[in-house]
PDB file of N, CA and C in Angstrom:
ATOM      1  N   UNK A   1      60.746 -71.736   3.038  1.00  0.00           N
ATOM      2  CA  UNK A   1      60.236 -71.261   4.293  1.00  0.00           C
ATOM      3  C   UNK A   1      59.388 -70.017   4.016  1.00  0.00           C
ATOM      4  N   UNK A   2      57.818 -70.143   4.079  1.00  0.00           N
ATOM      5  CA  UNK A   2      57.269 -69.266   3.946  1.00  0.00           C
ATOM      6  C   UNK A   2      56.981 -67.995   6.020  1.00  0.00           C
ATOM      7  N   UNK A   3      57.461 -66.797   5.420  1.00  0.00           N
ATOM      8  CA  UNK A   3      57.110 -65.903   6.490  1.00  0.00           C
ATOM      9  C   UNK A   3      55.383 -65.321   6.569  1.00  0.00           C
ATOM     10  N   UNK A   4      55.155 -65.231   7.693  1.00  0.00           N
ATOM     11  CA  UNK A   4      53.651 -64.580   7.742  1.00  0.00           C
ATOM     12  C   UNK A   4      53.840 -63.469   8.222  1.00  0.00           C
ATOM     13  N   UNK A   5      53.525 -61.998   8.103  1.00  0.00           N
ATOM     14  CA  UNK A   5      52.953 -60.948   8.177  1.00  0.00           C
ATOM     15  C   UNK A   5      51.696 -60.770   9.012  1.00  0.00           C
ATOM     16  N   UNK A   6      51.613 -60.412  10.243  1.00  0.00           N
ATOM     17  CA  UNK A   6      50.708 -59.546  10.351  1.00  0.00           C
ATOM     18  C   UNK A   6      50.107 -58.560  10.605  1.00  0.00           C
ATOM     19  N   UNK A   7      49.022 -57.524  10.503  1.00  0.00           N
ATOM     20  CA  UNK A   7      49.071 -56.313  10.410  1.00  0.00           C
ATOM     21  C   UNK A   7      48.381 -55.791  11.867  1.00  0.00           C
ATOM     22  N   UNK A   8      48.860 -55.012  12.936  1.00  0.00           N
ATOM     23  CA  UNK A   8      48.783 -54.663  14.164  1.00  0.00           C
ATOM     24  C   UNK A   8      47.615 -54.452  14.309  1.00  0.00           C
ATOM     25  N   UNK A   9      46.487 -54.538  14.918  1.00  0.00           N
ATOM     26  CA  UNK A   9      45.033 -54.806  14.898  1.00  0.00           C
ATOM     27  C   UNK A   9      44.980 -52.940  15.772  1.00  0.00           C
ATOM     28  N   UNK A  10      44.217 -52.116  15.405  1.00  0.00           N
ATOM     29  CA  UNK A  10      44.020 -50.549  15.716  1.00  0.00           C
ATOM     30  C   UNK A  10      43.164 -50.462  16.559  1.00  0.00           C
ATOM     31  N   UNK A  11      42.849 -50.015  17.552  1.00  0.00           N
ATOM     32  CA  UNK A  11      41.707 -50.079  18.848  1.00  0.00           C
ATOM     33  C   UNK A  11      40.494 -49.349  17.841  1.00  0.00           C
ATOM     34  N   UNK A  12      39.728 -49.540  17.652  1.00  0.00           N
ATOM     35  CA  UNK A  12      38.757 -48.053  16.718  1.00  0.00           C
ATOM     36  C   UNK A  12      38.084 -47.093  17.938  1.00  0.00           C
ATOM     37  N   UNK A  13      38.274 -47.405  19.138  1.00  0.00           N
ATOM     38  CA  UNK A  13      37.970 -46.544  19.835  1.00  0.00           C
ATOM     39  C   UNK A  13      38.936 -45.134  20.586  1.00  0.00           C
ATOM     40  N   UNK A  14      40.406 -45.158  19.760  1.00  0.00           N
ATOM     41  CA  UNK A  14      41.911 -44.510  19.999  1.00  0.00           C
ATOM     42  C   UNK A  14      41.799 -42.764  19.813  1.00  0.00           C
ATOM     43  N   UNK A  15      40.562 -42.324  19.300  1.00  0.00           N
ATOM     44  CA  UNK A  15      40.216 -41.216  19.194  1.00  0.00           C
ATOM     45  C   UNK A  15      39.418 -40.635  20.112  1.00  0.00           C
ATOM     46  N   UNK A  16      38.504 -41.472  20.534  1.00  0.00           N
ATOM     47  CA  UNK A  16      37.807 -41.185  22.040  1.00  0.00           C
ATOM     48  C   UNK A  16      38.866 -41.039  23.176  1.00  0.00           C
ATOM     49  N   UNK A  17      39.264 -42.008  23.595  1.00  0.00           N
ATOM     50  CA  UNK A  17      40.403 -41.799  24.566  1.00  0.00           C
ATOM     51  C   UNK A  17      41.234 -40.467  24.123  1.00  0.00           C
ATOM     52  N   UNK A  18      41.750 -40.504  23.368  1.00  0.00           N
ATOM     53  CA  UNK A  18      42.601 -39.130  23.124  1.00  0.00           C
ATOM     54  C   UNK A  18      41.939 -37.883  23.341  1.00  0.00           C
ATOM     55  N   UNK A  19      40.535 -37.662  23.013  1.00  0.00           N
ATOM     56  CA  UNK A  19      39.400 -36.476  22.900  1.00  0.00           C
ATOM     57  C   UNK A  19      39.523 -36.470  24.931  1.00  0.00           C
ATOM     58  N   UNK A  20      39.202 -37.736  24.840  1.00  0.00           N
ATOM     59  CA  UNK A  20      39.006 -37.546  26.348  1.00  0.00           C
ATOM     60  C   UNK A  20      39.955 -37.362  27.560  1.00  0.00           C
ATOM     61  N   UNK A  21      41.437 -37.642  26.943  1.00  0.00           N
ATOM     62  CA  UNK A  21      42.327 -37.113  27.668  1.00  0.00           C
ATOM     63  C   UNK A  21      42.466 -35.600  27.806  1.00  0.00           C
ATOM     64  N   UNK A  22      42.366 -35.343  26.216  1.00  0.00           N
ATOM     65  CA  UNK A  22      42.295 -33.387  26.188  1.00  0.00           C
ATOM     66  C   UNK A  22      41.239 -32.514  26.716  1.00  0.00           C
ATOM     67  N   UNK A  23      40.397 -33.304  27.142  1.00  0.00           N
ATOM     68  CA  UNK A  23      39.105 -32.792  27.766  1.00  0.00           C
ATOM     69  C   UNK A  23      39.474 -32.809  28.974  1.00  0.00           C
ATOM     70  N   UNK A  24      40.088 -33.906  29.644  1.00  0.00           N
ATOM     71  CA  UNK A  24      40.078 -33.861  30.801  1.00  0.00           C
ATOM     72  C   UNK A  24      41.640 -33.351  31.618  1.00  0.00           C
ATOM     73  N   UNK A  25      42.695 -32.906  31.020  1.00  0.00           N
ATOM     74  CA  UNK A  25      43.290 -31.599  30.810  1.00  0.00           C
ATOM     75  C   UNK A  25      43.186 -30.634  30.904  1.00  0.00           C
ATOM     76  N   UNK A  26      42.360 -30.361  29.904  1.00  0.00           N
ATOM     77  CA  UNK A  26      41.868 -28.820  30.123  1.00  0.00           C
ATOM     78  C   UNK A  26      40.914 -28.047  31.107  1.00  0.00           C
ATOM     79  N   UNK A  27      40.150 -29.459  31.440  1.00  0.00           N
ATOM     80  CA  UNK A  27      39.344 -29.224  32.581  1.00  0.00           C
ATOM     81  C   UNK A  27      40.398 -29.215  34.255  1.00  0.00           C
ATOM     82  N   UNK A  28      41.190 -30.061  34.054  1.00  0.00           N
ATOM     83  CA  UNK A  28      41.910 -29.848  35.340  1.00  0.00           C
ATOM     84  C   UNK A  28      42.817 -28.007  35.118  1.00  0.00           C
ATOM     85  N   UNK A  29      43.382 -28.204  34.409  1.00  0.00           N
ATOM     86  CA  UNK A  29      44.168 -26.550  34.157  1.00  0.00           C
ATOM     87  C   UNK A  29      42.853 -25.726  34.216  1.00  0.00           C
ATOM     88  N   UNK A  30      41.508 -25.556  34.208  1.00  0.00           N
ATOM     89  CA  UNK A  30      40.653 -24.958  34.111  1.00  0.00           C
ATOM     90  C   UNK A  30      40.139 -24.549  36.049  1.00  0.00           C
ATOM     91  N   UNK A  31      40.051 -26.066  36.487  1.00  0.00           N
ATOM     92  CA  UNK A  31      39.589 -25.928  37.363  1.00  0.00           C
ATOM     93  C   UNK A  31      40.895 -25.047  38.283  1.00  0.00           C
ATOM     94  N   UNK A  32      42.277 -25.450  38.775  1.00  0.00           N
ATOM     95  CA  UNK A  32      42.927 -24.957  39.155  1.00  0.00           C
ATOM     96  C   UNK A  32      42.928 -23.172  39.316  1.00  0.00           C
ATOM     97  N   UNK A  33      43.014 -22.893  37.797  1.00  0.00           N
ATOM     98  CA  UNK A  33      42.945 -21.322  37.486  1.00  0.00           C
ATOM     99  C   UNK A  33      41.974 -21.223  38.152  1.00  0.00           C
ATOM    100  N   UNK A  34      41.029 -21.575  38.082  1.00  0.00           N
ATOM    101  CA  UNK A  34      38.940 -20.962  39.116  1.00  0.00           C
ATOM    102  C   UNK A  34      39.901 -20.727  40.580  1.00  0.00           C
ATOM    103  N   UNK A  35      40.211 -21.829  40.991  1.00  0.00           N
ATOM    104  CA  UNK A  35      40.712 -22.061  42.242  1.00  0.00           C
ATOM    105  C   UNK A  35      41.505 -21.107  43.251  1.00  0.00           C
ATOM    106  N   UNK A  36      42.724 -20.616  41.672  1.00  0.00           N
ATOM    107  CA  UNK A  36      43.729 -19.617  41.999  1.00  0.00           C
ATOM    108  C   UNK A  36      43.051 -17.702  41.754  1.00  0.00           C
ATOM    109  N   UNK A  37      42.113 -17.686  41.175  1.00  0.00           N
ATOM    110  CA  UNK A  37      41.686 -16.201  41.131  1.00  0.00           C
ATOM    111  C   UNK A  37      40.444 -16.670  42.220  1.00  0.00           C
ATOM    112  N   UNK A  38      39.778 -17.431  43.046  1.00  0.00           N
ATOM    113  CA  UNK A  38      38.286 -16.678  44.034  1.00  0.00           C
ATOM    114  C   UNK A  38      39.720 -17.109  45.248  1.00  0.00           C
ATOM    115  N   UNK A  39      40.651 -17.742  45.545  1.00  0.00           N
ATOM    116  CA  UNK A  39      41.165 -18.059  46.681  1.00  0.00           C
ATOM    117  C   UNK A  39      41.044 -16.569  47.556  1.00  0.00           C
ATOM    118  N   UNK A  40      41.389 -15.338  46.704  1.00  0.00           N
ATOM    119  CA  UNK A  40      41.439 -13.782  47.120  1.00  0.00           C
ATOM    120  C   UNK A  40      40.165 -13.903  47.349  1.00  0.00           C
ATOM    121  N   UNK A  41      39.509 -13.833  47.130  1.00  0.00           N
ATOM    122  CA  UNK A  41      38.097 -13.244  47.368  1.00  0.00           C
ATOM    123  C   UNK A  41      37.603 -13.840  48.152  1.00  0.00           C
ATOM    124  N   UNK A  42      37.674 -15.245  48.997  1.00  0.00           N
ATOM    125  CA  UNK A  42      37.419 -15.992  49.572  1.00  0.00           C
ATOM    126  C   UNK A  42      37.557 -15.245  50.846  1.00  0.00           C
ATOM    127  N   UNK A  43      38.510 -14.994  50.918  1.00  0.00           N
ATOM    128  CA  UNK A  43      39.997 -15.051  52.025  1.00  0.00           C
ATOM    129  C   UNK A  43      39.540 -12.828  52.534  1.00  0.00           C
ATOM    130  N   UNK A  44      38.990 -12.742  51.231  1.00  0.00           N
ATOM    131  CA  UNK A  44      38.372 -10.847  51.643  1.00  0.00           C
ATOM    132  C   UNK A  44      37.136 -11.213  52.021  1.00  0.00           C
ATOM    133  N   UNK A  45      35.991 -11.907  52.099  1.00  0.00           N
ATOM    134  CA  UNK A  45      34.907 -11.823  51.897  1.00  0.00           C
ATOM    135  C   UNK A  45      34.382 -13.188  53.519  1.00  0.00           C
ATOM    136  N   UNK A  46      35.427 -13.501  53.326  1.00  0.00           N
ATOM    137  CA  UNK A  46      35.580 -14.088  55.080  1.00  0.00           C
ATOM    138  C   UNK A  46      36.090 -13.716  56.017  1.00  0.00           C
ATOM    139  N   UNK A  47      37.010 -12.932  55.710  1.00  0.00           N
ATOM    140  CA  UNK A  47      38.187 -12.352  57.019  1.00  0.00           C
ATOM    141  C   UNK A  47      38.873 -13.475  57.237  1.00  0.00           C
ATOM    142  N   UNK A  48      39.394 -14.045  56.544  1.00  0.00           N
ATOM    143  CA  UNK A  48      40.195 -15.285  57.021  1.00  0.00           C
ATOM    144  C   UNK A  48      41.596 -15.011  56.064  1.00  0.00           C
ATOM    145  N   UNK A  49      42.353 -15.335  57.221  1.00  0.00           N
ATOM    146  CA  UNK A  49      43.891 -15.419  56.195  1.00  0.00           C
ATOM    147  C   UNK A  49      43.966 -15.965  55.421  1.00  0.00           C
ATOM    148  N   UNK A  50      44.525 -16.266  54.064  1.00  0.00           N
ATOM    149  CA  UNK A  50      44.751 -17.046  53.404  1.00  0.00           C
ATOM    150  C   UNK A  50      45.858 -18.601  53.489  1.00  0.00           C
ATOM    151  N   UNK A  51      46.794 -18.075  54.799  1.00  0.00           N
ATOM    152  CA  UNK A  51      47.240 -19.533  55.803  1.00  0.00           C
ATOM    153  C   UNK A  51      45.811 -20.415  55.924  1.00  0.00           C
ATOM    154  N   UNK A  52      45.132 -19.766  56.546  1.00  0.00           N
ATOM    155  CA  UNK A  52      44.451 -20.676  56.766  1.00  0.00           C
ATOM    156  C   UNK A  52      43.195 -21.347  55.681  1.00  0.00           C
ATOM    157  N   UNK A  53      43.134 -20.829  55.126  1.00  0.00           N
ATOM    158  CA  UNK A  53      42.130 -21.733  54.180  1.00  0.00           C
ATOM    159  C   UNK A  53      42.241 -23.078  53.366  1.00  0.00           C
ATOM    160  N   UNK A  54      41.548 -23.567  52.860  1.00  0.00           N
ATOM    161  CA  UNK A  54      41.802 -24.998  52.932  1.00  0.00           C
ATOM    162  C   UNK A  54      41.072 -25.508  51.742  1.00  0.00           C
TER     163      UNK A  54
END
């Protein structure tokens, strides 16, 4: 009884996806932080509470 072997076929594109997960990571934690330091300045520079902004 002969067994066959075979060897798991590798996406060659598994490094893009990965680049592009960490890109798009860092861009969300990026954008957030922007978000969380002008929310003040927003909120001084409108007269608007910060309840209310949106």
């Amino acid at each position: 009884m002969q067994q066959t072997t075979t060897q798991p076929t590798v996406d060659p594109h598994r490094w893009a996806v990965i680049i592009i997960l960490g890109i798009f990571a860092f861009m969300s934690n990026l954008d957030s932080s922007i978000v969380n330091i002008a929310i003040p300045v927003m909120t001084w520079d409108l007269h608007v509470p910060a309840s209310q902004m949106e």
